[in-house]
N, C-alpha and C. Protein backbone atom coordinates (compact mmCIF):
# COMPACT_ATOMS: atom_id res chain seq x y z
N UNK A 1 61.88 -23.63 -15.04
CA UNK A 1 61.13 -24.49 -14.13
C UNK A 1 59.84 -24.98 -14.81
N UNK A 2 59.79 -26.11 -14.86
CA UNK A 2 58.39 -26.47 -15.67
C UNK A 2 57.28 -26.76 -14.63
N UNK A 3 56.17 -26.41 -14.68
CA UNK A 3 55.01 -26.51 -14.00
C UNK A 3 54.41 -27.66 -14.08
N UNK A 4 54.04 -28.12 -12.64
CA UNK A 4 53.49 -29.24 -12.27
C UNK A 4 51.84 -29.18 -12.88
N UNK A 5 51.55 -30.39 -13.27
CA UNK A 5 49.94 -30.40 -13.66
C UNK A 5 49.20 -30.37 -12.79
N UNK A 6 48.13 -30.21 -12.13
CA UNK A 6 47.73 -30.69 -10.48
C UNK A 6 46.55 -31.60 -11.29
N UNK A 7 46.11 -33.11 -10.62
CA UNK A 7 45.16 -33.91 -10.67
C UNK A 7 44.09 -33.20 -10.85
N UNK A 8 42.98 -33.58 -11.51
CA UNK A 8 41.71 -33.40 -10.79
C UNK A 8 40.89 -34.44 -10.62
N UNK A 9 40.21 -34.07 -9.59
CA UNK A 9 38.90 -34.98 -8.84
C UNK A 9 37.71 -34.31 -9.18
N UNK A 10 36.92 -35.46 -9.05
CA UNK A 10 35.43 -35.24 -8.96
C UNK A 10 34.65 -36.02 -7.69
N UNK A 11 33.41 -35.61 -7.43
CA UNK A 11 32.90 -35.70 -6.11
C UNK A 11 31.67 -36.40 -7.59
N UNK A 12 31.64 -37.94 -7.11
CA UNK A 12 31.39 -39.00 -7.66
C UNK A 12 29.72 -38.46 -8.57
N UNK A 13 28.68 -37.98 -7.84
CA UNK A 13 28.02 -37.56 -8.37
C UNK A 13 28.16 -35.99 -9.36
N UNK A 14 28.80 -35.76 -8.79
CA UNK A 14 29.25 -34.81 -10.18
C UNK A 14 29.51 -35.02 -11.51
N UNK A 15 30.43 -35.97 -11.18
CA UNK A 15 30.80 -37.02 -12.47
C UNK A 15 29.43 -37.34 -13.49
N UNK A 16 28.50 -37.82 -12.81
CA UNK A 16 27.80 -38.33 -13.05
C UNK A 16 26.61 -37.40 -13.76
N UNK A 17 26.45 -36.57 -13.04
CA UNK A 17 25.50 -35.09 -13.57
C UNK A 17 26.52 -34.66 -14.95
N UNK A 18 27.72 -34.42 -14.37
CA UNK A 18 28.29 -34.22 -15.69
C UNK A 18 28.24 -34.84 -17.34
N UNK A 19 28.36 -36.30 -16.92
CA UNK A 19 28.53 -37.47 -18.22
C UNK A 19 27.03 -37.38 -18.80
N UNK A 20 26.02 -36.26 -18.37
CA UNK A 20 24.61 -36.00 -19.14
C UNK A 20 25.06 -34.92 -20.15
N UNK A 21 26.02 -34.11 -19.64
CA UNK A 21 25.53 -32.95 -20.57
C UNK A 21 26.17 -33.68 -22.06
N UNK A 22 25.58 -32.44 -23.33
CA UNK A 22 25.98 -32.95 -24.36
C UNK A 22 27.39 -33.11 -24.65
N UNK A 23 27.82 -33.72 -25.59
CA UNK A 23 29.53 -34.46 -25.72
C UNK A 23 30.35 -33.25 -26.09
N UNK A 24 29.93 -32.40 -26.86
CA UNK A 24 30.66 -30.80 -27.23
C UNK A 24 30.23 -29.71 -26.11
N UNK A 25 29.25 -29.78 -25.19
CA UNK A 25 29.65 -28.97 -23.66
C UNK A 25 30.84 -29.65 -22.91
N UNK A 26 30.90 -31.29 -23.03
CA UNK A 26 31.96 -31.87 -22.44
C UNK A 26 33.34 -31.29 -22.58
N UNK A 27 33.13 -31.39 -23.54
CA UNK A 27 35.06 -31.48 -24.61
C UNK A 27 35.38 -30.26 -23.88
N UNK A 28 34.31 -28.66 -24.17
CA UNK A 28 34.56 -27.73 -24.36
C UNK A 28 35.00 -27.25 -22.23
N UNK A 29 34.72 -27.97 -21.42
CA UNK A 29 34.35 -27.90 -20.20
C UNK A 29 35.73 -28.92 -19.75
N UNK A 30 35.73 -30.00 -20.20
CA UNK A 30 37.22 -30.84 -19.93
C UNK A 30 38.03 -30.06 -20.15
N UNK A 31 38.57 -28.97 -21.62
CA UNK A 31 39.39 -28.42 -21.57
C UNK A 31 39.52 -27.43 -20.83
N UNK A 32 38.64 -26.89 -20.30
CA UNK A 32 38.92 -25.93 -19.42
C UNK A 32 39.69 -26.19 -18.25
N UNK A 33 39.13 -27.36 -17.63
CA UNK A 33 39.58 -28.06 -16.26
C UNK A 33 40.99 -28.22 -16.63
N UNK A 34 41.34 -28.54 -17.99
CA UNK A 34 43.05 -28.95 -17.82
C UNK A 34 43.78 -27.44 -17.97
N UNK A 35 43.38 -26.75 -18.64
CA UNK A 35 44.06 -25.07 -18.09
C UNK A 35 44.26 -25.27 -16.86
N UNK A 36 42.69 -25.15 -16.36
CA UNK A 36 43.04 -25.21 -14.76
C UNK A 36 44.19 -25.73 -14.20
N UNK A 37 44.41 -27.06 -14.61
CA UNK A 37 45.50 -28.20 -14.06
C UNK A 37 46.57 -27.43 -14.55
N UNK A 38 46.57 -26.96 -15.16
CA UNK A 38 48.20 -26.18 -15.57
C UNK A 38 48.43 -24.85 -15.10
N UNK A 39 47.58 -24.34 -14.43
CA UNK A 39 47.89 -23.37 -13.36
C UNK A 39 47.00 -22.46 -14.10
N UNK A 40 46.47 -22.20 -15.23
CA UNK A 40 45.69 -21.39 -16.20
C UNK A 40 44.44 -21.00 -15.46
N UNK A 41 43.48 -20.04 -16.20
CA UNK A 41 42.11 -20.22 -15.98
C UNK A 41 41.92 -19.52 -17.58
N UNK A 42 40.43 -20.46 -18.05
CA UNK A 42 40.12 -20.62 -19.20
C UNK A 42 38.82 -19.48 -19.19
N UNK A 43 38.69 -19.18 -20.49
CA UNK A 43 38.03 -17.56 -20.82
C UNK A 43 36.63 -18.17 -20.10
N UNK A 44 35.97 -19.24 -20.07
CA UNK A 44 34.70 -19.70 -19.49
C UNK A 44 34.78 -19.98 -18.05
N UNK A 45 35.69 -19.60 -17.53
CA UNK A 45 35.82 -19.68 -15.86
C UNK A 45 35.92 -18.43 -15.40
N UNK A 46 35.05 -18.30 -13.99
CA UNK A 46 35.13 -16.76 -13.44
C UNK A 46 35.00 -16.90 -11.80
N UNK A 47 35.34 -16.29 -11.05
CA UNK A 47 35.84 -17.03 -9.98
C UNK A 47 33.91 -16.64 -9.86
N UNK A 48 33.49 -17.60 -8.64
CA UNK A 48 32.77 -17.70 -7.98
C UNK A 48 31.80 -16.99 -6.52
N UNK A 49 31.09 -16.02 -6.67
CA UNK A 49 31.21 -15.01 -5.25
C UNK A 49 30.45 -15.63 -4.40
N UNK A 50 31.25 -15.22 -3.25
CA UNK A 50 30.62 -16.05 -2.13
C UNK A 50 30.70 -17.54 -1.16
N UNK A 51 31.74 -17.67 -2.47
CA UNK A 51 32.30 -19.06 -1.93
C UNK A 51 33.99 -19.19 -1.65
N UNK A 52 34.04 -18.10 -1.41
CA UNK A 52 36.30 -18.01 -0.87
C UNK A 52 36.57 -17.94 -2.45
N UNK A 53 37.97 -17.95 -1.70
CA UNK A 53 38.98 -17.63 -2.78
C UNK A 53 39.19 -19.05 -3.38
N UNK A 54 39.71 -19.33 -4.48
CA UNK A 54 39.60 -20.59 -5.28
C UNK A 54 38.70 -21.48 -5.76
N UNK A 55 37.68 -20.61 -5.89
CA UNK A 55 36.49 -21.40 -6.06
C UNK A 55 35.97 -20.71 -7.65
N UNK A 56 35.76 -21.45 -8.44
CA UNK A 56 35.39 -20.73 -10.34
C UNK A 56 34.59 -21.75 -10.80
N UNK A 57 33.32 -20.70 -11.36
CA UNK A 57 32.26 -21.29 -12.19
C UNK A 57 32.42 -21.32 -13.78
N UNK A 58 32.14 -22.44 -14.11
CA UNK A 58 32.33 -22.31 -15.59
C UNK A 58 31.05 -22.25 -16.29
N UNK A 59 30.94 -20.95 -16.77
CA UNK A 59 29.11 -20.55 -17.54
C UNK A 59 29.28 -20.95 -18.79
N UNK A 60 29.06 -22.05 -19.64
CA UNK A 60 28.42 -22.08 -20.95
C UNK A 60 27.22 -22.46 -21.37
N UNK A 61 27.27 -21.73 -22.48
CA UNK A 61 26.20 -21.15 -23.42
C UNK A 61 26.07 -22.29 -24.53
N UNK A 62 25.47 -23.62 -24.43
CA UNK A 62 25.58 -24.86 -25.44
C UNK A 62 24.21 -24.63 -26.23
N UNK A 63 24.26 -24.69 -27.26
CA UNK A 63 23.05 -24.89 -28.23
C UNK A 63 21.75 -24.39 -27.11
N UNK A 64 21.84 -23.54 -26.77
CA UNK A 64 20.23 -23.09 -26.46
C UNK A 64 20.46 -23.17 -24.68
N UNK A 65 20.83 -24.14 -24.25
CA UNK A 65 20.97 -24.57 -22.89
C UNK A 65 22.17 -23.93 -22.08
N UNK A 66 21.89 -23.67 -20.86
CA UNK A 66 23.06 -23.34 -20.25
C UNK A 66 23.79 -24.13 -18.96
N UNK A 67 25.38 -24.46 -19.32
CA UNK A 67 25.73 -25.48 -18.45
C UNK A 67 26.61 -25.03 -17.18
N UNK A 68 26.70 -25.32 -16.51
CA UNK A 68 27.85 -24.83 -15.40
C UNK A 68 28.12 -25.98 -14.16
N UNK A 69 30.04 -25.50 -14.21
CA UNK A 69 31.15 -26.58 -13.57
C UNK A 69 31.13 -25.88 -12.90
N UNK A 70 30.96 -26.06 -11.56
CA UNK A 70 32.08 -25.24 -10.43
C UNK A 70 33.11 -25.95 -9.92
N UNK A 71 34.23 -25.58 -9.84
CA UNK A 71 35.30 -26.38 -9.44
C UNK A 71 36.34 -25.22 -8.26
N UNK A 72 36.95 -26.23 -7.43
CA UNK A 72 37.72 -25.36 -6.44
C UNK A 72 39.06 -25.92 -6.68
N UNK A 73 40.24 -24.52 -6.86
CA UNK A 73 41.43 -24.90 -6.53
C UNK A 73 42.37 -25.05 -5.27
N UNK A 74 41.57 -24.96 -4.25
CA UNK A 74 42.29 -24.69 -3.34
C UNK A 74 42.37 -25.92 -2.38
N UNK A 75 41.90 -26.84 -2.25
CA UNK A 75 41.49 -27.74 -1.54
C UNK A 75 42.36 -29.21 -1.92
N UNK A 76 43.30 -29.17 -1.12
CA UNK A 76 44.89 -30.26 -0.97
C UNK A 76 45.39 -29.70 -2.40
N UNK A 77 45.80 -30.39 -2.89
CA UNK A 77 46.94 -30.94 -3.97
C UNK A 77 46.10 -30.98 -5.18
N UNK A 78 44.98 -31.39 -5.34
CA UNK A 78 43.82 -30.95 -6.70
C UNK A 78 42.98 -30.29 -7.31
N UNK A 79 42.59 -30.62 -8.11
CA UNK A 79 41.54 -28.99 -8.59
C UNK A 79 40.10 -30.41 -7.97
N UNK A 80 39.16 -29.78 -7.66
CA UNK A 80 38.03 -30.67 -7.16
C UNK A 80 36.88 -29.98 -7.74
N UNK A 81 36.22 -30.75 -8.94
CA UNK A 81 35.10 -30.61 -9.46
C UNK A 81 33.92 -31.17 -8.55
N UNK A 82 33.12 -29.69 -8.08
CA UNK A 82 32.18 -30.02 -6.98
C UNK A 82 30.69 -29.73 -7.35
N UNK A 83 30.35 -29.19 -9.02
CA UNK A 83 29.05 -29.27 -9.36
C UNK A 83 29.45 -29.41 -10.40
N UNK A 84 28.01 -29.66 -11.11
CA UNK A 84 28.08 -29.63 -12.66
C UNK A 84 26.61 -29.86 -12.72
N UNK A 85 26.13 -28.74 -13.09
CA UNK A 85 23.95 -28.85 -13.60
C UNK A 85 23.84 -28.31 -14.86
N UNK A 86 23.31 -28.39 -15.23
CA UNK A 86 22.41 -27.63 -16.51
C UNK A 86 21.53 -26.64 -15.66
N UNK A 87 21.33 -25.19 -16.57
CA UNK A 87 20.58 -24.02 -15.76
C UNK A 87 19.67 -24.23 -16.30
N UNK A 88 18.53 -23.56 -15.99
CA UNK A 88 17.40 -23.44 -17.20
C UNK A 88 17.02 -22.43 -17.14
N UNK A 89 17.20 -21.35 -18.29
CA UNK A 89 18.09 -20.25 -18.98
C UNK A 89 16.38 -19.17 -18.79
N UNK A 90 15.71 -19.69 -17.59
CA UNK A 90 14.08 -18.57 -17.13
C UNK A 90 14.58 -18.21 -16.25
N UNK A 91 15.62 -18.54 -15.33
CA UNK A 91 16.14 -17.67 -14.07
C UNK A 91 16.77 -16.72 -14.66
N UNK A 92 17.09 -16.09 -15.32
CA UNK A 92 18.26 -14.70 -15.74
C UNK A 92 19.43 -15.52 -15.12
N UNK A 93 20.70 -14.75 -14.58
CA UNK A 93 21.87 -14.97 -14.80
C UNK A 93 22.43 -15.68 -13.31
N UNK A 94 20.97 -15.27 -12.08
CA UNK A 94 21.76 -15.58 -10.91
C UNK A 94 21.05 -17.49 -10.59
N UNK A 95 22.42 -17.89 -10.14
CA UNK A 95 22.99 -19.34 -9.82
C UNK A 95 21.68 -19.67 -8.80
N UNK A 96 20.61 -20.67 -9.28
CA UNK A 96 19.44 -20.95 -8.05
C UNK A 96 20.01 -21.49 -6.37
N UNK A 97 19.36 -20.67 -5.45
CA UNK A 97 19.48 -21.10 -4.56
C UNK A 97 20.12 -22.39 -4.07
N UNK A 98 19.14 -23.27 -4.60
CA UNK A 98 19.76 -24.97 -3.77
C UNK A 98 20.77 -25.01 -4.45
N UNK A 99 21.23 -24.88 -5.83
CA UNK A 99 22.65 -25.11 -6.20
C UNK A 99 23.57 -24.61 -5.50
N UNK A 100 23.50 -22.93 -4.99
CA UNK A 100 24.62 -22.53 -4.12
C UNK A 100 24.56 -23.20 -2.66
N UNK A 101 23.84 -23.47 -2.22
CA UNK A 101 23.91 -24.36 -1.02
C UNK A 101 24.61 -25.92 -0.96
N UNK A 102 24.04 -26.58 -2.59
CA UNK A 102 24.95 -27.25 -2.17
C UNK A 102 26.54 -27.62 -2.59
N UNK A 103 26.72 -26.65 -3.51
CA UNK A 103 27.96 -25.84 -3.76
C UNK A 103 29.06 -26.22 -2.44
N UNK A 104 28.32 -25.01 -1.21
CA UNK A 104 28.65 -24.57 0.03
C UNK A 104 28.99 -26.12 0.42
N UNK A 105 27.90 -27.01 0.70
CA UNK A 105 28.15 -28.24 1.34
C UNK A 105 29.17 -28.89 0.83
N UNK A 106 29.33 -29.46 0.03
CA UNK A 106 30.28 -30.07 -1.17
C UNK A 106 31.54 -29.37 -0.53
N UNK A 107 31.82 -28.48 -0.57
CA UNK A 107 32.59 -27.46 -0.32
C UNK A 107 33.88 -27.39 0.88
N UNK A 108 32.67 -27.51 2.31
CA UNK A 108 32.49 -27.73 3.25
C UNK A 108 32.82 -29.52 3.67
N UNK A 109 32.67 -30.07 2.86
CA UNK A 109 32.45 -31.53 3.87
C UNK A 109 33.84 -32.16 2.43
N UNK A 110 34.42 -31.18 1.35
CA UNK A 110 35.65 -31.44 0.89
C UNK A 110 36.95 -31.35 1.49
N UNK A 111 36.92 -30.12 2.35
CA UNK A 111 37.96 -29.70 3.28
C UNK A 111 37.85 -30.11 4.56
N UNK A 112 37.04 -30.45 4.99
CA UNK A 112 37.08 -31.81 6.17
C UNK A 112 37.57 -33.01 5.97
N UNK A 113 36.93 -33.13 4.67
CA UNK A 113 38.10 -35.00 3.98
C UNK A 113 39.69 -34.56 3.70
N UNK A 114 40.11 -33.42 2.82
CA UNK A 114 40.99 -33.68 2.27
C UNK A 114 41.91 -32.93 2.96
N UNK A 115 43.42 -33.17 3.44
CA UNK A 115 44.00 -32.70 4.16
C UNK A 115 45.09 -31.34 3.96
């Protein structure tokens, strides 16, 4: 049985936060997402606490800076890329507040759109 790829989406400003980071966090962060799409999860993805089941942050460590994807699999038929920030690596390890909130929202107002 060969395995279906599943799409992925992005939530338009994500995209957009994303297409900042540098071009080798990209590459290294696209490929992850297509594991994902192939049913995989890639050594830089870890599921996410606090936000359900199907939900994985991707932590890298780029030249000095630290970047992170969160993306959810659970939500219709696609993988849905719902953040993407740069950290700034004086908080220690935990995810700032407003990001997990609007994580949550994103989240929240994805599974109301998508059926």
């Amino acid at each position: 049985m060969t395995r279906r790829t599943r799409p992925v989406s992005w939530i338009k400003a994500v995209r957009k936060a994303f297409e900042t980071f540098p071009e080798g966090a990209r590459l290294i962060c696209l490929t992850a997402l297509t594991i994902a799409a192939e049913g995989g999860k890639a050594d830089i993805a870890k599921p996410m606490h606090g936000m359900g089941s199907g939900v994985f942050e991707m932590a890298l460590p780029f030249r000095g800076d630290a970047f992170r994807v969160v993306y959810a699999v659970q939500v219709g038929d696609e993988i849905w890329v719902v953040h993407a920030f740069q950290k700034s690596a004086t908080q220690g390890i935990k995810t700032p507040k407003r990001e997990l909130d609007l994580i949550k929202d994103r989240l929240k107002r994805l599974k109301e759109m998508v059926p």
